[in-house]
PDB file of N, CA and C in Angstrom:
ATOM      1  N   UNK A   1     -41.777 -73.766 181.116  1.00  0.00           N
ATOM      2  CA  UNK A   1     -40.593 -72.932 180.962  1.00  0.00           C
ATOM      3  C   UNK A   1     -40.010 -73.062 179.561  1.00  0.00           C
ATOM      4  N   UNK A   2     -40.812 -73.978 178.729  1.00  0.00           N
ATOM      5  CA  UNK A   2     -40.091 -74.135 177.333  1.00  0.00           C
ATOM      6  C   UNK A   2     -40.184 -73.209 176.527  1.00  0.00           C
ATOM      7  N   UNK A   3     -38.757 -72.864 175.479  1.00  0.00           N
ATOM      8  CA  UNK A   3     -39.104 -71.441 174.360  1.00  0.00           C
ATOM      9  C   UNK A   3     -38.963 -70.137 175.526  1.00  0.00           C
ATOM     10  N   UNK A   4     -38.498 -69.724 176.965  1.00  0.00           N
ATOM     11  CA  UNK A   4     -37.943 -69.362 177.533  1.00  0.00           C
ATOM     12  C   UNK A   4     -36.788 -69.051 178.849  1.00  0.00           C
ATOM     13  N   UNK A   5     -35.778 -68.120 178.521  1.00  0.00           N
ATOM     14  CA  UNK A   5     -34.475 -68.734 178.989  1.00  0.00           C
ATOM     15  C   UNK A   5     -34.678 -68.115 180.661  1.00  0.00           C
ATOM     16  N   UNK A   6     -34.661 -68.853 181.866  1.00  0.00           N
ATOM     17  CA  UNK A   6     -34.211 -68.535 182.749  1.00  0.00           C
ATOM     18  C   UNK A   6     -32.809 -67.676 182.825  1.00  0.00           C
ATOM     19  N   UNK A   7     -32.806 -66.930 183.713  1.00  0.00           N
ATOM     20  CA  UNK A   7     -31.980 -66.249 184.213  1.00  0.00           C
ATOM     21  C   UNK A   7     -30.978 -66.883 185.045  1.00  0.00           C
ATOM     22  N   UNK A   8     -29.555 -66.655 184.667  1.00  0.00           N
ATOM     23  CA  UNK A   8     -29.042 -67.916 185.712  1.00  0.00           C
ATOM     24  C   UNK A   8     -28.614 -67.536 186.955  1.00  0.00           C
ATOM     25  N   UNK A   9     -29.263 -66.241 187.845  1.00  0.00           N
ATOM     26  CA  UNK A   9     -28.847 -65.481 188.818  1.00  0.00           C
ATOM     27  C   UNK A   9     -30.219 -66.320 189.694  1.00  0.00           C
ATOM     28  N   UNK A  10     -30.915 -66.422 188.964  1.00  0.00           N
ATOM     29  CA  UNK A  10     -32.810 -66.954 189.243  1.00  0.00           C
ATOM     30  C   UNK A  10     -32.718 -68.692 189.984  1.00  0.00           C
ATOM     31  N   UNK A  11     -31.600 -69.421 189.966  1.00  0.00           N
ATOM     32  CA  UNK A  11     -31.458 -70.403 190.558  1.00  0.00           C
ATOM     33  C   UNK A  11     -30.817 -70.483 192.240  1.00  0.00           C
ATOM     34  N   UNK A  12     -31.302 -71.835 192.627  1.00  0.00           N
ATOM     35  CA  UNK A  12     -30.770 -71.904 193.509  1.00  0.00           C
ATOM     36  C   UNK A  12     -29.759 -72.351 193.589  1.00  0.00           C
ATOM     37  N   UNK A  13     -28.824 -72.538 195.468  1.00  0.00           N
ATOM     38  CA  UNK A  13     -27.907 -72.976 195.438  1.00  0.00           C
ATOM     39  C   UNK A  13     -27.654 -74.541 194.982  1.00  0.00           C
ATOM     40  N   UNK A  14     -28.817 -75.632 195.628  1.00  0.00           N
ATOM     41  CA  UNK A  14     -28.581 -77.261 194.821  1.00  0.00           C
ATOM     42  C   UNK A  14     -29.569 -76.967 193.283  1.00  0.00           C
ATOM     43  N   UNK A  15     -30.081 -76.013 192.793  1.00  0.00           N
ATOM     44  CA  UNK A  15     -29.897 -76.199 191.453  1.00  0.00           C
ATOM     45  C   UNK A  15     -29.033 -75.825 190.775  1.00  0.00           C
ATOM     46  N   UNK A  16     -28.125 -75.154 191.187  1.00  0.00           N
ATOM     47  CA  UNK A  16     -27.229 -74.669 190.658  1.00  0.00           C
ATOM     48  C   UNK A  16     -25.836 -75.569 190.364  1.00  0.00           C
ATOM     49  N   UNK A  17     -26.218 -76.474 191.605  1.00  0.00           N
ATOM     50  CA  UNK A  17     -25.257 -77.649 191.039  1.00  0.00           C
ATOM     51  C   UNK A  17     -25.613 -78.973 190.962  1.00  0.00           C
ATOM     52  N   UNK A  18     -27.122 -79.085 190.545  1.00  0.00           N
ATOM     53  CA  UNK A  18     -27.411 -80.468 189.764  1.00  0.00           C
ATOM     54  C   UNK A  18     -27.536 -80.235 188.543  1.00  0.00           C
ATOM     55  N   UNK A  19     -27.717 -78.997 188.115  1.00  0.00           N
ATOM     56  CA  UNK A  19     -27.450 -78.058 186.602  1.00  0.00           C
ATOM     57  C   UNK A  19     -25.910 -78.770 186.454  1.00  0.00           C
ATOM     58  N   UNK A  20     -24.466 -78.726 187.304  1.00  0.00           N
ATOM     59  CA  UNK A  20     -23.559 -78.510 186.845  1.00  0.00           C
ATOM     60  C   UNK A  20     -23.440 -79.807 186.462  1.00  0.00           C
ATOM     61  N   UNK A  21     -23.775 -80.702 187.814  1.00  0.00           N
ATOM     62  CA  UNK A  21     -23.932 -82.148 187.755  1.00  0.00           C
ATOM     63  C   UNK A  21     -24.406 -82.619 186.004  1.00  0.00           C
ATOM     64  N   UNK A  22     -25.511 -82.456 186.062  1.00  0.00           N
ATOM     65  CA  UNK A  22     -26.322 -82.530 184.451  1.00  0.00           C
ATOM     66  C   UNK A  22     -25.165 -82.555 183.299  1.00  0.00           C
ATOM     67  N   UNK A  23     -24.324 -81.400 183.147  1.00  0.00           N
ATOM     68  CA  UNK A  23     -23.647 -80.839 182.458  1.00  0.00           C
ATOM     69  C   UNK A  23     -22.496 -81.834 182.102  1.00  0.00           C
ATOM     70  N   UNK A  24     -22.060 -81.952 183.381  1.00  0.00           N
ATOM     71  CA  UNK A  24     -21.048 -83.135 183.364  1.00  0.00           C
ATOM     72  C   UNK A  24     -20.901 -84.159 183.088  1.00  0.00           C
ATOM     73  N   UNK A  25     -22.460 -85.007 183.041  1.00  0.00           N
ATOM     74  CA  UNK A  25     -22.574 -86.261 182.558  1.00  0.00           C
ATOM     75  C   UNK A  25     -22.508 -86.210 181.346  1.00  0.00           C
ATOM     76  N   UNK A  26     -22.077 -87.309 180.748  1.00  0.00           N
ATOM     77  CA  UNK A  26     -22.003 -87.718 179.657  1.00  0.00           C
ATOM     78  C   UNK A  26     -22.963 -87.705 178.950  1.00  0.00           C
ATOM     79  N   UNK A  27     -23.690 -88.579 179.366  1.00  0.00           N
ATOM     80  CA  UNK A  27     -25.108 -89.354 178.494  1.00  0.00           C
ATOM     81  C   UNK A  27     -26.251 -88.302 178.939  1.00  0.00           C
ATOM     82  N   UNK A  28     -26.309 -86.989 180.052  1.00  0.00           N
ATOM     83  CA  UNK A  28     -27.242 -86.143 180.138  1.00  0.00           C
ATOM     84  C   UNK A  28     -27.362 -85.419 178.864  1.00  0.00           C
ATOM     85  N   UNK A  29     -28.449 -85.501 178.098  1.00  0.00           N
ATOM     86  CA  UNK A  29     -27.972 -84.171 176.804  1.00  0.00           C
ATOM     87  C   UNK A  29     -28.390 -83.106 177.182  1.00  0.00           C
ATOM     88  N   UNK A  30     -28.151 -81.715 176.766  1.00  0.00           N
ATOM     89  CA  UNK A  30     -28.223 -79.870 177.459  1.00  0.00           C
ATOM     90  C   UNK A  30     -29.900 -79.860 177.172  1.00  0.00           C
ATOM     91  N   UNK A  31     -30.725 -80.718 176.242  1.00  0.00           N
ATOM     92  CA  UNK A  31     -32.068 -80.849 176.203  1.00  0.00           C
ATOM     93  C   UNK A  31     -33.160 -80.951 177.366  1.00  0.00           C
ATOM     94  N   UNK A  32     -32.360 -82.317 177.992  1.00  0.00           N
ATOM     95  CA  UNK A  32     -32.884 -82.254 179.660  1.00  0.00           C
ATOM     96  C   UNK A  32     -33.001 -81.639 180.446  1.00  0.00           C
ATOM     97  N   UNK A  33     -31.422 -80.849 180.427  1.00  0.00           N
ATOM     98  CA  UNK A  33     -31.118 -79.653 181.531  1.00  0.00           C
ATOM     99  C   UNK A  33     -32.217 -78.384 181.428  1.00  0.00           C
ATOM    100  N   UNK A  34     -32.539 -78.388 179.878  1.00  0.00           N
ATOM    101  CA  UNK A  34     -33.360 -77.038 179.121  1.00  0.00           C
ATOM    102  C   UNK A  34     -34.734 -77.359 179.776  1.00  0.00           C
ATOM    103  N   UNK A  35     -35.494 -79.066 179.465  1.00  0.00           N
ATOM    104  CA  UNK A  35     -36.780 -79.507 180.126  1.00  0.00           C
ATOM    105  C   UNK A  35     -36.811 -79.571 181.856  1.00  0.00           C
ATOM    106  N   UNK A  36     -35.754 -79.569 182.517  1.00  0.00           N
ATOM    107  CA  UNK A  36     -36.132 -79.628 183.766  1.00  0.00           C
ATOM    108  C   UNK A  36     -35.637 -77.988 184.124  1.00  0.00           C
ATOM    109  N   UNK A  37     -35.006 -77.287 183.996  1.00  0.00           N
ATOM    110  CA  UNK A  37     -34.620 -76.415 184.637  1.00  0.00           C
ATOM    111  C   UNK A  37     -34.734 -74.717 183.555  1.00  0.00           C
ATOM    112  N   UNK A  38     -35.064 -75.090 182.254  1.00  0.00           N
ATOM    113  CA  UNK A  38     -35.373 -73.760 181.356  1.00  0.00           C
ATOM    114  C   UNK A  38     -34.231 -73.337 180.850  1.00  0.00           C
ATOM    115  N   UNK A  39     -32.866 -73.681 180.892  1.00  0.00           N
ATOM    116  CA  UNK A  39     -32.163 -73.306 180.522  1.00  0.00           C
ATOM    117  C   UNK A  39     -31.289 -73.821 179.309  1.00  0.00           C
ATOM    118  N   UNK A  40     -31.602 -73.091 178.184  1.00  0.00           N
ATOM    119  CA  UNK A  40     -30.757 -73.855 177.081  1.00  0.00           C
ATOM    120  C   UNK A  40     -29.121 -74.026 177.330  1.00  0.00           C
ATOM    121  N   UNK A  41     -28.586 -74.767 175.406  1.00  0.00           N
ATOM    122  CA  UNK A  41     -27.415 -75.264 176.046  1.00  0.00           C
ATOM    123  C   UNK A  41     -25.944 -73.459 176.184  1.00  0.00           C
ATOM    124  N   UNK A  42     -26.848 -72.438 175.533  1.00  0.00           N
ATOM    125  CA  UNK A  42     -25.786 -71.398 176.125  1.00  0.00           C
ATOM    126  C   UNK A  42     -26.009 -70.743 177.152  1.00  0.00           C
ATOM    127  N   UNK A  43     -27.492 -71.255 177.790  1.00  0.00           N
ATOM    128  CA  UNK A  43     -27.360 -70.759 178.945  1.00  0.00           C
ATOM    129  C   UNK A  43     -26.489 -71.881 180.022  1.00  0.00           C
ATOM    130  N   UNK A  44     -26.704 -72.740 179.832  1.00  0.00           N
ATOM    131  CA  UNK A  44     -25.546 -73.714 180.128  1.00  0.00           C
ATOM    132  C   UNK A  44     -24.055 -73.536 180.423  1.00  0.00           C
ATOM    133  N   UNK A  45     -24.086 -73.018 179.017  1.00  0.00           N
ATOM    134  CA  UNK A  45     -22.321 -72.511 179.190  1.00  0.00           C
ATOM    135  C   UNK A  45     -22.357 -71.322 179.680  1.00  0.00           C
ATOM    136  N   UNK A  46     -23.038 -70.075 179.766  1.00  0.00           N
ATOM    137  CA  UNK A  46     -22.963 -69.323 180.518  1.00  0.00           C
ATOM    138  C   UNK A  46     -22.975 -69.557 182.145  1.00  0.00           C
ATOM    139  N   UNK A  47     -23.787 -70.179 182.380  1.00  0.00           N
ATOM    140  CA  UNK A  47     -23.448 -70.859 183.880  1.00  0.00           C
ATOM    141  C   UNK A  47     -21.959 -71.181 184.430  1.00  0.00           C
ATOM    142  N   UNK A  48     -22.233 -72.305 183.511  1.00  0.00           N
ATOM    143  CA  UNK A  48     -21.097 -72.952 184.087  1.00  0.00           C
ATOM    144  C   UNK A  48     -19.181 -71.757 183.854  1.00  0.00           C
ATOM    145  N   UNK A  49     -19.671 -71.246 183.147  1.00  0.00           N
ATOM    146  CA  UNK A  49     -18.419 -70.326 182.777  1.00  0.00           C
ATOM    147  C   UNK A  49     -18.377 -69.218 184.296  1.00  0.00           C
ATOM    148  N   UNK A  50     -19.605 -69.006 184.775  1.00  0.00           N
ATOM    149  CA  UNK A  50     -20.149 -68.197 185.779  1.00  0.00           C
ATOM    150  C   UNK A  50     -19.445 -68.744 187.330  1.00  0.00           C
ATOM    151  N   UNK A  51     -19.672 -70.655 187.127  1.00  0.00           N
ATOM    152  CA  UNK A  51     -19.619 -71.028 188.472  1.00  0.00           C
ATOM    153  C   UNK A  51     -18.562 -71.855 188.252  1.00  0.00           C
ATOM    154  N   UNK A  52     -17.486 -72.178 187.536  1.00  0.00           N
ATOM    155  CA  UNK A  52     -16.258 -72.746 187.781  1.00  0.00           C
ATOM    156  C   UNK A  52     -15.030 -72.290 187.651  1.00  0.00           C
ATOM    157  N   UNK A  53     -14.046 -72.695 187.562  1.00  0.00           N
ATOM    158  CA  UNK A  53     -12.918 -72.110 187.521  1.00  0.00           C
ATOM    159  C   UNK A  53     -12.586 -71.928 186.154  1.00  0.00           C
ATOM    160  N   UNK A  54     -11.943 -71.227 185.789  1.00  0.00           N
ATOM    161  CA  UNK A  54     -11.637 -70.897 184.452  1.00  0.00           C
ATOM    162  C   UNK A  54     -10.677 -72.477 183.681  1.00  0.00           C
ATOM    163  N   UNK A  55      -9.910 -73.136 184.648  1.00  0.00           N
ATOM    164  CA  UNK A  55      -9.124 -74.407 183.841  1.00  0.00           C
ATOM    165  C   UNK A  55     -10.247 -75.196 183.910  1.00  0.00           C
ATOM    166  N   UNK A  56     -11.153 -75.353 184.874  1.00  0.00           N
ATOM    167  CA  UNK A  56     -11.976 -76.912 184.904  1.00  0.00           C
ATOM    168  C   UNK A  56     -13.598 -76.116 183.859  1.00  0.00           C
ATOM    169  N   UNK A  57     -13.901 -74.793 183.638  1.00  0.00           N
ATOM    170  CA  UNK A  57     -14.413 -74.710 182.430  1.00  0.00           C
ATOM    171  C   UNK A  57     -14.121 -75.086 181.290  1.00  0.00           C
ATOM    172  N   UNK A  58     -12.816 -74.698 181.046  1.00  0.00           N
ATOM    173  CA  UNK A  58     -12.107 -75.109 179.676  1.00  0.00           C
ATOM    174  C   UNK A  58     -12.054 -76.292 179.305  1.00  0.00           C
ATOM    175  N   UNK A  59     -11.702 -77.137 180.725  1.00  0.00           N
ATOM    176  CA  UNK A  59     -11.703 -78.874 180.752  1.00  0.00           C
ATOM    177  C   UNK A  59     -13.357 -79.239 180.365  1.00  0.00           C
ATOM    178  N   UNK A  60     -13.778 -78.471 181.089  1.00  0.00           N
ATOM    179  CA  UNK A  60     -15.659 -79.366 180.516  1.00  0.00           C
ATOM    180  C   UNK A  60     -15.800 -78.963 179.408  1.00  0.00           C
ATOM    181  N   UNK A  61     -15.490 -78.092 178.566  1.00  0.00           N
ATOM    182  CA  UNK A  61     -15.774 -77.072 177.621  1.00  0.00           C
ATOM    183  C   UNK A  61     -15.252 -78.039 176.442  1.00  0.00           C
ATOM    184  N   UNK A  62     -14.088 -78.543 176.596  1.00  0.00           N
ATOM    185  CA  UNK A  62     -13.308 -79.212 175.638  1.00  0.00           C
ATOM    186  C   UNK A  62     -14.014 -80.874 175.797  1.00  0.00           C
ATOM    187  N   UNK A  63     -13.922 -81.261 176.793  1.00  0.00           N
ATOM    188  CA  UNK A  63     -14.790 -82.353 176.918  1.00  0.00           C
ATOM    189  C   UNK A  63     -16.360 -82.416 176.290  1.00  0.00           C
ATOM    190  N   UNK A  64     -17.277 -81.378 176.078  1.00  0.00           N
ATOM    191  CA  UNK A  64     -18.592 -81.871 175.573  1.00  0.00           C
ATOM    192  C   UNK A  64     -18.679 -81.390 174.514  1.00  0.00           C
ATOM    193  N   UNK A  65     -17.646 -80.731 173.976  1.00  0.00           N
ATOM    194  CA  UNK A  65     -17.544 -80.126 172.845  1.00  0.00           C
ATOM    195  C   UNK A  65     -17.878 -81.273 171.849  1.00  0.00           C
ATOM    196  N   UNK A  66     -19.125 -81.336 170.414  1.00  0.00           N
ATOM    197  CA  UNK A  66     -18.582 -82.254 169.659  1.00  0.00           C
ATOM    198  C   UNK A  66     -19.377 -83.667 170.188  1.00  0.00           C
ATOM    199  N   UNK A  67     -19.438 -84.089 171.564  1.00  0.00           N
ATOM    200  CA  UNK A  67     -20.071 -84.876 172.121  1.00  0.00           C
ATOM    201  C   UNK A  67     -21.178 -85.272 171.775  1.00  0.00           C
ATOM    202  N   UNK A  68     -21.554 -86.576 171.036  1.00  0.00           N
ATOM    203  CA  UNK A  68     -22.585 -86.751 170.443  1.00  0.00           C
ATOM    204  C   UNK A  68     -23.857 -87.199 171.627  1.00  0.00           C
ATOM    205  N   UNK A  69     -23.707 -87.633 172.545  1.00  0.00           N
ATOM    206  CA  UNK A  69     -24.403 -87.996 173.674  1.00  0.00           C
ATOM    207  C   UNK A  69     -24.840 -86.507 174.251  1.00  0.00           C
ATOM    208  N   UNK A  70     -24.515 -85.476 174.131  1.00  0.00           N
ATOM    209  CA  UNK A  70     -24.939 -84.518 175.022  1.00  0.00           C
ATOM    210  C   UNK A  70     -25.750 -83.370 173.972  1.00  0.00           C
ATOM    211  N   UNK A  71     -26.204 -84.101 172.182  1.00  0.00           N
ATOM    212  CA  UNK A  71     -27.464 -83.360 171.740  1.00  0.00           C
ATOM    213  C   UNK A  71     -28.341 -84.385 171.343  1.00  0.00           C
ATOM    214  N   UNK A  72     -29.309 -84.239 171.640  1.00  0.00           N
ATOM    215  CA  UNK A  72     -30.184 -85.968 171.092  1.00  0.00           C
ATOM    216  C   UNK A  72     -30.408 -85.815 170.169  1.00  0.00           C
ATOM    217  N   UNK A  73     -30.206 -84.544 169.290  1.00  0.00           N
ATOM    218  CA  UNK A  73     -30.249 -84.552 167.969  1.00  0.00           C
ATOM    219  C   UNK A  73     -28.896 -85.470 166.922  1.00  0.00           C
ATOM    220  N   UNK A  74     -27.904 -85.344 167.884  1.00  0.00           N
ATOM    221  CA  UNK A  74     -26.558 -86.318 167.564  1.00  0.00           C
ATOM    222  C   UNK A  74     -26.877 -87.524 167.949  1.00  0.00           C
ATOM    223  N   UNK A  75     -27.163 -87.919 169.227  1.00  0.00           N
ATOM    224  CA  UNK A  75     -27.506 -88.586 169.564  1.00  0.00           C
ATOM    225  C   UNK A  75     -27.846 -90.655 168.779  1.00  0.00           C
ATOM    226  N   UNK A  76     -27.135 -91.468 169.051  1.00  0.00           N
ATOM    227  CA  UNK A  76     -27.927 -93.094 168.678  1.00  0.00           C
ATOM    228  C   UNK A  76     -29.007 -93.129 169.135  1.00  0.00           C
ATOM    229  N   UNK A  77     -29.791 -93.458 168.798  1.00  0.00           N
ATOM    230  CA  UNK A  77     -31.096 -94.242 169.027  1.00  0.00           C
ATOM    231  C   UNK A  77     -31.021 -95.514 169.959  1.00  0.00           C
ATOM    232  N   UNK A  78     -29.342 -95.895 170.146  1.00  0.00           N
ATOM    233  CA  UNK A  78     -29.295 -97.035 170.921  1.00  0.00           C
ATOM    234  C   UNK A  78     -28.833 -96.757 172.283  1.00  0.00           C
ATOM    235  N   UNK A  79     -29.034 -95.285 172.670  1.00  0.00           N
ATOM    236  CA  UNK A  79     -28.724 -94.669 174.044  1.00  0.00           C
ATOM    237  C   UNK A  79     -30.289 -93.928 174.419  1.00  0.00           C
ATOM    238  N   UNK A  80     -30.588 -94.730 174.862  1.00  0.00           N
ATOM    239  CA  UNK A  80     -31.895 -94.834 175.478  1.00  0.00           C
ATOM    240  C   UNK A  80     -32.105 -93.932 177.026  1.00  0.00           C
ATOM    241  N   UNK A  81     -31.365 -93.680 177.768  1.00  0.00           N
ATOM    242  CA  UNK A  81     -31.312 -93.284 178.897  1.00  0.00           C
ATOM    243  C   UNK A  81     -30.546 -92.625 179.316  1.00  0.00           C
ATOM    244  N   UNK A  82     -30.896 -91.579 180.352  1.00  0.00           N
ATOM    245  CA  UNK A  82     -29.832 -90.331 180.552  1.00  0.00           C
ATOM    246  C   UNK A  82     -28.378 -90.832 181.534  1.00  0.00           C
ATOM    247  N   UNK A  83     -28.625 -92.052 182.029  1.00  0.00           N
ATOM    248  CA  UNK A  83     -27.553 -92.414 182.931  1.00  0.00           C
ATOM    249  C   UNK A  83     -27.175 -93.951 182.906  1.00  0.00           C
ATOM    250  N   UNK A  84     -25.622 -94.113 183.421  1.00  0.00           N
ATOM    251  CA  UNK A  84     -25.280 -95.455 183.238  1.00  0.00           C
ATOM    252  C   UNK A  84     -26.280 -96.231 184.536  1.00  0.00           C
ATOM    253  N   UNK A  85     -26.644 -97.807 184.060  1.00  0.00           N
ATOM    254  CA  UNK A  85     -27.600 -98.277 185.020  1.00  0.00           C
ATOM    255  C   UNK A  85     -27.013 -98.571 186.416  1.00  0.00           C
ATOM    256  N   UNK A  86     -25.718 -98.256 186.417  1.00  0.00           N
ATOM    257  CA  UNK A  86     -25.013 -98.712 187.873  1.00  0.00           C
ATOM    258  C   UNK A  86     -24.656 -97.495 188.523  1.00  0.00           C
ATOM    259  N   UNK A  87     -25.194 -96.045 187.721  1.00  0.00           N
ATOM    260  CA  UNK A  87     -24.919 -95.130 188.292  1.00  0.00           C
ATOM    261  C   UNK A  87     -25.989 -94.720 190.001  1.00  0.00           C
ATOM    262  N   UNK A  88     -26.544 -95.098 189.624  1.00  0.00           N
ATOM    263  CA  UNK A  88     -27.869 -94.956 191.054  1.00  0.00           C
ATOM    264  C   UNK A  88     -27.859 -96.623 191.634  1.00  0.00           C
ATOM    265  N   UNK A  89     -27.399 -96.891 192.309  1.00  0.00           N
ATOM    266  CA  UNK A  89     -27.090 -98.211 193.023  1.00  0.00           C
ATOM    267  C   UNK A  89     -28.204 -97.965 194.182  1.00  0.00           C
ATOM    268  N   UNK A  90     -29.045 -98.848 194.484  1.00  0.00           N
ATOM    269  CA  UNK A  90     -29.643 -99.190 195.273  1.00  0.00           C
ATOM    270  C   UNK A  90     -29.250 -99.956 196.664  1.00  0.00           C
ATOM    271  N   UNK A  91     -29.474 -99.213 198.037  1.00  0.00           N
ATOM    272  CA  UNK A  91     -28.625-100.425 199.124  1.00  0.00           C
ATOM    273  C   UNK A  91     -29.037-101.226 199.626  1.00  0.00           C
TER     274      UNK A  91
END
């Protein structure tokens, strides 16, 4: 799917919100979202502009704005991994 943009009508309903999930994390960069699911980072914001509310867009909008963790081109070299290690807890 790389070098072309999915359609964001073309997803499903739980991709549609592990896309949002993705989005939200911090340490996910819009690169990942692009390698697992085809969608770059304005198709990204087109999504998400699509599937949230207009204040909690603005809130994510302003939040990853600038965010060096969410282009690996910004990105440290000393953030190795897309998630905190206590985020997936094992029972």
């Amino acid at each position: 799917m790389r070098g072309q943009q999915r359609s964001t009508r073309s997803f499903k309903t739980d991709e549609v919100s592990r896309i949002i999930e993705m989005a939200w994390e911090d340490r996910t960069p819009f690169e990942a979202i692009e390698n697992h699911f085809g969608l770059n980072e304005s198709g990204v914001i087109a999504l998400m502009r699509g599937e949230m509310k207009a204040s909690s867009f603005r809130m994510w909008r302003k939040r990853v704005t600038g965010r060096k963790t969410k282009h690996l081109s910004l990105r440290s070299p000393n953030v190795s991994r897309g998630y905190c290690p206590t985020q997936y807890k094992r029972g």
